[in-house]
N, C-alpha and C. Protein backbone atom coordinates (compact mmCIF):
# COMPACT_ATOMS: atom_id res chain seq x y z
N UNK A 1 -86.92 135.91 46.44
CA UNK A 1 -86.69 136.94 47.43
C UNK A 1 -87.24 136.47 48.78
N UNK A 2 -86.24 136.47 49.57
CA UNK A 2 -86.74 136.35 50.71
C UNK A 2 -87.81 136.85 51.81
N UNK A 3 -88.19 136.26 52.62
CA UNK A 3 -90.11 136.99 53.18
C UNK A 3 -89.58 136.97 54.60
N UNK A 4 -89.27 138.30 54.88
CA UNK A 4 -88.80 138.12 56.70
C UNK A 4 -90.34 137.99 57.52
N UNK A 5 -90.18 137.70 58.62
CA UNK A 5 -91.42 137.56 59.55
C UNK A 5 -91.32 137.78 61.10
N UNK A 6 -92.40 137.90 62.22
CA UNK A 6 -91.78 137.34 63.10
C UNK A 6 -92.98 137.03 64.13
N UNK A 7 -92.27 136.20 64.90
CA UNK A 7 -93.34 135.00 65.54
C UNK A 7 -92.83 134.90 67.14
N UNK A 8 -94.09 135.56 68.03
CA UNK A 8 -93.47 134.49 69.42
C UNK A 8 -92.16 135.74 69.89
N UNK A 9 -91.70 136.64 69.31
CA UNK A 9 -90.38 137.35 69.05
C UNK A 9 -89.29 136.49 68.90
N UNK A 10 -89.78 135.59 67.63
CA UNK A 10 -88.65 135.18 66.67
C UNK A 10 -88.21 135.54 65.61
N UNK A 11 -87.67 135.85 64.98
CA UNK A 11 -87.88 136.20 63.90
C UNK A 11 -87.41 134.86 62.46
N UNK A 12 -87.89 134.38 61.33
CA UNK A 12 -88.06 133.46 60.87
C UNK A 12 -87.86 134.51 58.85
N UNK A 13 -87.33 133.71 57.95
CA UNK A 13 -87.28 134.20 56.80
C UNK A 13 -87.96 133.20 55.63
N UNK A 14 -88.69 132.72 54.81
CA UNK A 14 -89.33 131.83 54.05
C UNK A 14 -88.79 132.19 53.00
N UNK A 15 -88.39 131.49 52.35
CA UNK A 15 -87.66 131.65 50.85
C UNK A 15 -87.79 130.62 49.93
N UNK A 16 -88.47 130.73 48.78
CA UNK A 16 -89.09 129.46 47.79
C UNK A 16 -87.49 128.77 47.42
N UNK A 17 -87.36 127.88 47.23
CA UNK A 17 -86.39 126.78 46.40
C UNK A 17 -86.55 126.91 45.33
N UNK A 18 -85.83 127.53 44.24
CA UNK A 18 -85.67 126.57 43.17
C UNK A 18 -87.42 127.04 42.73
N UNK A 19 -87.65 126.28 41.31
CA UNK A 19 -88.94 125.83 41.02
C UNK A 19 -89.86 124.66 41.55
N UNK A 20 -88.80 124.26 42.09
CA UNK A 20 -89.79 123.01 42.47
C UNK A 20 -90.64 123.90 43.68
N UNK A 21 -91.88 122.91 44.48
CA UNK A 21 -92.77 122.97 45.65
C UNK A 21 -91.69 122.82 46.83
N UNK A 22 -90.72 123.40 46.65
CA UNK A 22 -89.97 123.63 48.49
C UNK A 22 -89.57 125.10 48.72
N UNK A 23 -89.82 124.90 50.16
CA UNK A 23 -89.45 126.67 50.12
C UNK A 23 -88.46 126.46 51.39
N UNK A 24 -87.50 127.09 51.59
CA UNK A 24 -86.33 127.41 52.61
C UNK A 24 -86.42 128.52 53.87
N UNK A 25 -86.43 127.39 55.14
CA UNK A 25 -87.20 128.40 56.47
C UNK A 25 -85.94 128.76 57.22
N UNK A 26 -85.60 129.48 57.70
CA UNK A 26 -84.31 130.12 58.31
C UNK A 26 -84.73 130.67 59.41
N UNK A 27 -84.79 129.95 60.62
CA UNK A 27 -85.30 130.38 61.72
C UNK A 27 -84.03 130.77 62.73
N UNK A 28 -84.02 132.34 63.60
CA UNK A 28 -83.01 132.91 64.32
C UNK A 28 -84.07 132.74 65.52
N UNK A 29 -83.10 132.05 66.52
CA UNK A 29 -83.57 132.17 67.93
C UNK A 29 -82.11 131.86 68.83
N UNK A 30 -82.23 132.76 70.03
CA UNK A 30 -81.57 133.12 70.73
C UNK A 30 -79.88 132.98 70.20
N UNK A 31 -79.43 133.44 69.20
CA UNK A 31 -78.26 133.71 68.44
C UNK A 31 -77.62 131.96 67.44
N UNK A 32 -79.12 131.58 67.50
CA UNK A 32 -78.67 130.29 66.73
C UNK A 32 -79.35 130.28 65.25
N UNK A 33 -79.01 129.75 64.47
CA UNK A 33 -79.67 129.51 63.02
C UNK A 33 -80.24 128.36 63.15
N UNK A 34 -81.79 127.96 62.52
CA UNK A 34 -81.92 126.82 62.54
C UNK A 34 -82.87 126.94 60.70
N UNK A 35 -82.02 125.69 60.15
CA UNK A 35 -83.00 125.47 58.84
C UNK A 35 -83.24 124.45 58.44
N UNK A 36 -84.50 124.74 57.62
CA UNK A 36 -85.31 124.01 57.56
C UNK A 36 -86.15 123.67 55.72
N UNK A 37 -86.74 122.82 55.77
CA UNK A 37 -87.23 122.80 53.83
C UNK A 37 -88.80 121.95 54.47
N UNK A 38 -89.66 123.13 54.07
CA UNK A 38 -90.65 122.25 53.29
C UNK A 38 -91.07 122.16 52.24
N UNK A 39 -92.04 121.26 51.83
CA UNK A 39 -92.68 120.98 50.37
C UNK A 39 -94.22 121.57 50.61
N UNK A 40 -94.42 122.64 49.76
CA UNK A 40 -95.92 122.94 49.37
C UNK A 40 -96.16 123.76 48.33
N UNK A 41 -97.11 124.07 47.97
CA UNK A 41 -96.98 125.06 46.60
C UNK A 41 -97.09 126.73 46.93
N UNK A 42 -97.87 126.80 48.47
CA UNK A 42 -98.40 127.73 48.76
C UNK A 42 -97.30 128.41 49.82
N UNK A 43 -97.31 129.44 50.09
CA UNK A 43 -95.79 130.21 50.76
C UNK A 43 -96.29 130.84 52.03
N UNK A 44 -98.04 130.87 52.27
CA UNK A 44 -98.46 130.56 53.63
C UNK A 44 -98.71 129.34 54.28
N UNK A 45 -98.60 128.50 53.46
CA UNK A 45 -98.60 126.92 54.29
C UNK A 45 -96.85 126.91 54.95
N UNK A 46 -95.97 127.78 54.24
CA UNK A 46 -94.83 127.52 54.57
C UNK A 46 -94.51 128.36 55.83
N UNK A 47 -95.03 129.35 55.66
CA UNK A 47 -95.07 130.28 56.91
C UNK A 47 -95.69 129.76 58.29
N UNK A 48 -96.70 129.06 57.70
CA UNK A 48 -97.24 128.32 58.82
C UNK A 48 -96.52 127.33 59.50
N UNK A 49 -95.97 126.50 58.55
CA UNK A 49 -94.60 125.18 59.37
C UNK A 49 -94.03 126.28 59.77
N UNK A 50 -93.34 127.10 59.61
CA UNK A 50 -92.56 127.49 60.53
C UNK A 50 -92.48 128.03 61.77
N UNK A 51 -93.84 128.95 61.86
CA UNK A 51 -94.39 128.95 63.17
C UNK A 51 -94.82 127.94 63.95
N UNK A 52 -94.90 126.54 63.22
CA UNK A 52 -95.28 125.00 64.16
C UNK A 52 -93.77 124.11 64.43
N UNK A 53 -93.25 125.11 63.50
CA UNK A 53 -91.73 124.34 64.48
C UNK A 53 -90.83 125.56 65.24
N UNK A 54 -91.04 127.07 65.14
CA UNK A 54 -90.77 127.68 66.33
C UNK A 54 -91.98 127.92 68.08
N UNK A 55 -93.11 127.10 67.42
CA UNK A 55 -93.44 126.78 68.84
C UNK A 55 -92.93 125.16 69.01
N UNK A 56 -92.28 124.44 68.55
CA UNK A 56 -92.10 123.43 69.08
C UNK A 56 -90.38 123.54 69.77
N UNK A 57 -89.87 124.45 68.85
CA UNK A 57 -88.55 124.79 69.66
C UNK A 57 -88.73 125.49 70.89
N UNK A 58 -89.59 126.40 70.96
CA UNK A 58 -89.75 127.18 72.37
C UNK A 58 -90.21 125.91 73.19
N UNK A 59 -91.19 125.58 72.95
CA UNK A 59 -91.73 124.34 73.97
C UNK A 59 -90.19 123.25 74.63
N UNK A 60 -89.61 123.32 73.47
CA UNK A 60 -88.13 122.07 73.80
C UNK A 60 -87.78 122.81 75.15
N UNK A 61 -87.00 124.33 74.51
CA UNK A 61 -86.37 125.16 75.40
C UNK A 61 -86.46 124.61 76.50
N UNK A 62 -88.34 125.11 76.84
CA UNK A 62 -88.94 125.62 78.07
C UNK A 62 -88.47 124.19 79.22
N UNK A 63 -88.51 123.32 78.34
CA UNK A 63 -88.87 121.70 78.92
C UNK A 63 -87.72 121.37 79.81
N UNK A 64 -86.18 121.86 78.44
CA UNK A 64 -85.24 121.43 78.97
C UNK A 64 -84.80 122.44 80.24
N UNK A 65 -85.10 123.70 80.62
CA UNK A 65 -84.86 124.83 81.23
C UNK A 65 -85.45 124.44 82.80
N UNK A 66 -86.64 123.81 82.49
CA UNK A 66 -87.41 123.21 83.84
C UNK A 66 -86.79 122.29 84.38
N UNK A 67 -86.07 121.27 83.08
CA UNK A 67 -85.38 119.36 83.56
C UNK A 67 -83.97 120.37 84.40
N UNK A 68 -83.30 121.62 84.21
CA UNK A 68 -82.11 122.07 84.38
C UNK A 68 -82.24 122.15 85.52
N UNK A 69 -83.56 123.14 86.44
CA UNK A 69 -83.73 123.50 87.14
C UNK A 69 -84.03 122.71 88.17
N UNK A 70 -84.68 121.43 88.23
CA UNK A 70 -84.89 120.36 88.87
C UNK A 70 -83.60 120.01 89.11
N UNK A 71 -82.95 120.05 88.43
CA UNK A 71 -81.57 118.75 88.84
C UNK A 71 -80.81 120.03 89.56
N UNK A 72 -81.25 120.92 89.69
CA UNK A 72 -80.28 122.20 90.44
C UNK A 72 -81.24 122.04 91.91
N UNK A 73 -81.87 121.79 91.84
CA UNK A 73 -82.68 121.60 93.40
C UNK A 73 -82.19 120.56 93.93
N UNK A 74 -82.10 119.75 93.58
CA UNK A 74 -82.16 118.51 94.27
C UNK A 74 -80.67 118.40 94.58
């Protein structure tokens, strides 16, 4: 069963795999899907990657939004 969440105002879903140690991250930001698999046994270590890769997507965003804005100045 899936574990909704939300982060940053993202919202993110963690869902175990299977038996094995992977669990399935389904991250919604700004009308896009992005997914993802990690390996751990624990389903807050998984919650946790996912909040370390929706701050690394916001960070991309922000980066590329600034490189946009530069090349609009100049």
């Amino acid at each position: 069963m899936p574990e909704t969440y939300g982060y940053r105002g993202v919202t993110f879903t963690v869902t175990r795999a299977g038996y094995d140690d992977k669990f399935e991250i389904t991250i919604s930001i700004d009308g896009e899907i992005r997914h993802a698999t990690v390996r751990t046994r624990l389903p807050e270590l998984a919650k946790r990657r996912a909040e370390m890769l929706i701050n690394r997507l916001l960070k991309d965003r922000s980066s590329s939004l600034l490189q946009e804005d530069d090349r609009n100045k100049e």
